[in-house]
Protein backbone atom coordinates (compact mmCIF):
# COMPACT_ATOMS: atom_id res chain seq x y z
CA UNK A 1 -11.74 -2.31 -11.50
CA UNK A 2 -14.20 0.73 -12.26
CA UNK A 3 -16.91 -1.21 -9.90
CA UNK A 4 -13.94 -1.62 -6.99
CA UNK A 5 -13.19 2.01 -7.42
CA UNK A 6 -16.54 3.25 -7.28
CA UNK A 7 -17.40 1.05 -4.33
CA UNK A 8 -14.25 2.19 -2.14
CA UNK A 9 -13.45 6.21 -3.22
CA UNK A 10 -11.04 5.89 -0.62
CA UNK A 11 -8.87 3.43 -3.10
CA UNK A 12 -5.99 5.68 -4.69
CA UNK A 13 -3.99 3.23 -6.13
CA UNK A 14 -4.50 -0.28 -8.09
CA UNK A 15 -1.26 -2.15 -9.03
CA UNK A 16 -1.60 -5.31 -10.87
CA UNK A 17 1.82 -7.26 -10.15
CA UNK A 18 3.62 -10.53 -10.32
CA UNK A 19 3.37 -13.73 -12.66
CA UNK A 20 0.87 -13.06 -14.82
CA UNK A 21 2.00 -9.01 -15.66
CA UNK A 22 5.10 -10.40 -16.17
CA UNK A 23 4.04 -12.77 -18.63
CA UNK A 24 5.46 -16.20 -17.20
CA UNK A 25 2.29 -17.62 -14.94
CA UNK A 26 2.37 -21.00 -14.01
CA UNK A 27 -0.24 -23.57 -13.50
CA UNK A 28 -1.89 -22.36 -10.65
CA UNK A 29 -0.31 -18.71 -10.44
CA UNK A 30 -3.05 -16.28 -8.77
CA UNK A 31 -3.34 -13.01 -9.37
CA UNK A 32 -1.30 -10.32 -7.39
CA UNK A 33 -2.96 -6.77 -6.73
CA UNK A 34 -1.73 -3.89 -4.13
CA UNK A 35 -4.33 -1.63 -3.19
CA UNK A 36 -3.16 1.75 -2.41
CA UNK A 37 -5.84 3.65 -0.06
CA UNK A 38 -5.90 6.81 1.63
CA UNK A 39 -6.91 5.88 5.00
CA UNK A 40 -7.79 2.32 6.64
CA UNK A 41 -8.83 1.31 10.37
CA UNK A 42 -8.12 -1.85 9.97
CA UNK A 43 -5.69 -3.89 10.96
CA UNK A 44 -2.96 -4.60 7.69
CA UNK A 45 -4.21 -8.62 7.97
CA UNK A 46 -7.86 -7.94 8.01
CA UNK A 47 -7.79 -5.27 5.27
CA UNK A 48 -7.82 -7.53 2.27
CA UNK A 49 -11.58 -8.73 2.68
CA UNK A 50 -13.26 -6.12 2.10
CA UNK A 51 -11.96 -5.66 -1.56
CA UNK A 52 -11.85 -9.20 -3.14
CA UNK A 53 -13.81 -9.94 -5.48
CA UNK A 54 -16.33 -12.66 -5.65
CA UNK A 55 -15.86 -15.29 -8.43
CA UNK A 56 -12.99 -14.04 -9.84
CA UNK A 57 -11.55 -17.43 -12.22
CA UNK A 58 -8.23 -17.38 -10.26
CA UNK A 59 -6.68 -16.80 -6.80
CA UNK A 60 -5.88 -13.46 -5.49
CA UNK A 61 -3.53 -11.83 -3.48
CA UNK A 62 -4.60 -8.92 -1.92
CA UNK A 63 -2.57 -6.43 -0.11
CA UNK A 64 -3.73 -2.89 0.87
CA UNK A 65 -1.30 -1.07 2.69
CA UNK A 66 -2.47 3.07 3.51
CA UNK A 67 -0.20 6.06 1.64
CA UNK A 68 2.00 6.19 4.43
CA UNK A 69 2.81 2.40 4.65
CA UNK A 70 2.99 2.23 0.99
CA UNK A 71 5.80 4.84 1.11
CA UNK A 72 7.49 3.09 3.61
CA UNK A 73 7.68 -0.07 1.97
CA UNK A 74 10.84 1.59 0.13
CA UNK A 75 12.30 1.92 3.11
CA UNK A 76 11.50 -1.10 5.25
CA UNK A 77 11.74 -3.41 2.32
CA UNK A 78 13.08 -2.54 -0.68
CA UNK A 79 12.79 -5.59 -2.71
CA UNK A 80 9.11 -5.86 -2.37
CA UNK A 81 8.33 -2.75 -3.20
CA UNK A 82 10.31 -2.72 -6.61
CA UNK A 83 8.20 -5.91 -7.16
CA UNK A 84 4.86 -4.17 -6.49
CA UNK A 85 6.14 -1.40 -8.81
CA UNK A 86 7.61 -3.41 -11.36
CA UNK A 87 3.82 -4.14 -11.75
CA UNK A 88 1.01 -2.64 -13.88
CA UNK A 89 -0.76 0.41 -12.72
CA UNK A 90 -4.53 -0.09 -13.70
């Protein structure tokens, strides 16, 4: 995570979430990580390539939403966004 931060400054959250934080991965279960970022000019569907990482040993799901949207997410939908912080800040 240290190389991801010091590649993109502009990342100002990392939130490690699902499955595997939760202790109860299945066969199969990727990895879920929010990034939380300060600013994007992206599209929220295009975002996601630019952070994952290469040969990682399982899946990933990558979401990036901006400080705004992240805040929003409480709002819009709730349930999601007690999953992503249910999760492990890292």
């Amino acid at each position: 995570m240290a190389q991801l931060r010091r590649e993109h400054p502009e990342i100002r959250r990392i939130i490690w979430f699902g499955s595997w934080v939760r202790g109860i991965p299945a066969p199969g279960s990727d990895v879920d990580l929010c990034l939380v970022v300060s600013h994007m000019n992206k599209p929220r569907r295009e975002r996601s390539v630019d952070y994952l990482p290469v040969g990682f040993p399982v899946g990933v799901d990558l979401f990036v939403y901006t400080e705004q949207e992240f805040e929003r997410l409480a709002q819009d939908t709730p349930s999601w966004f007690a999953a992503i912080q249910a999760g492990r800040e890292l």
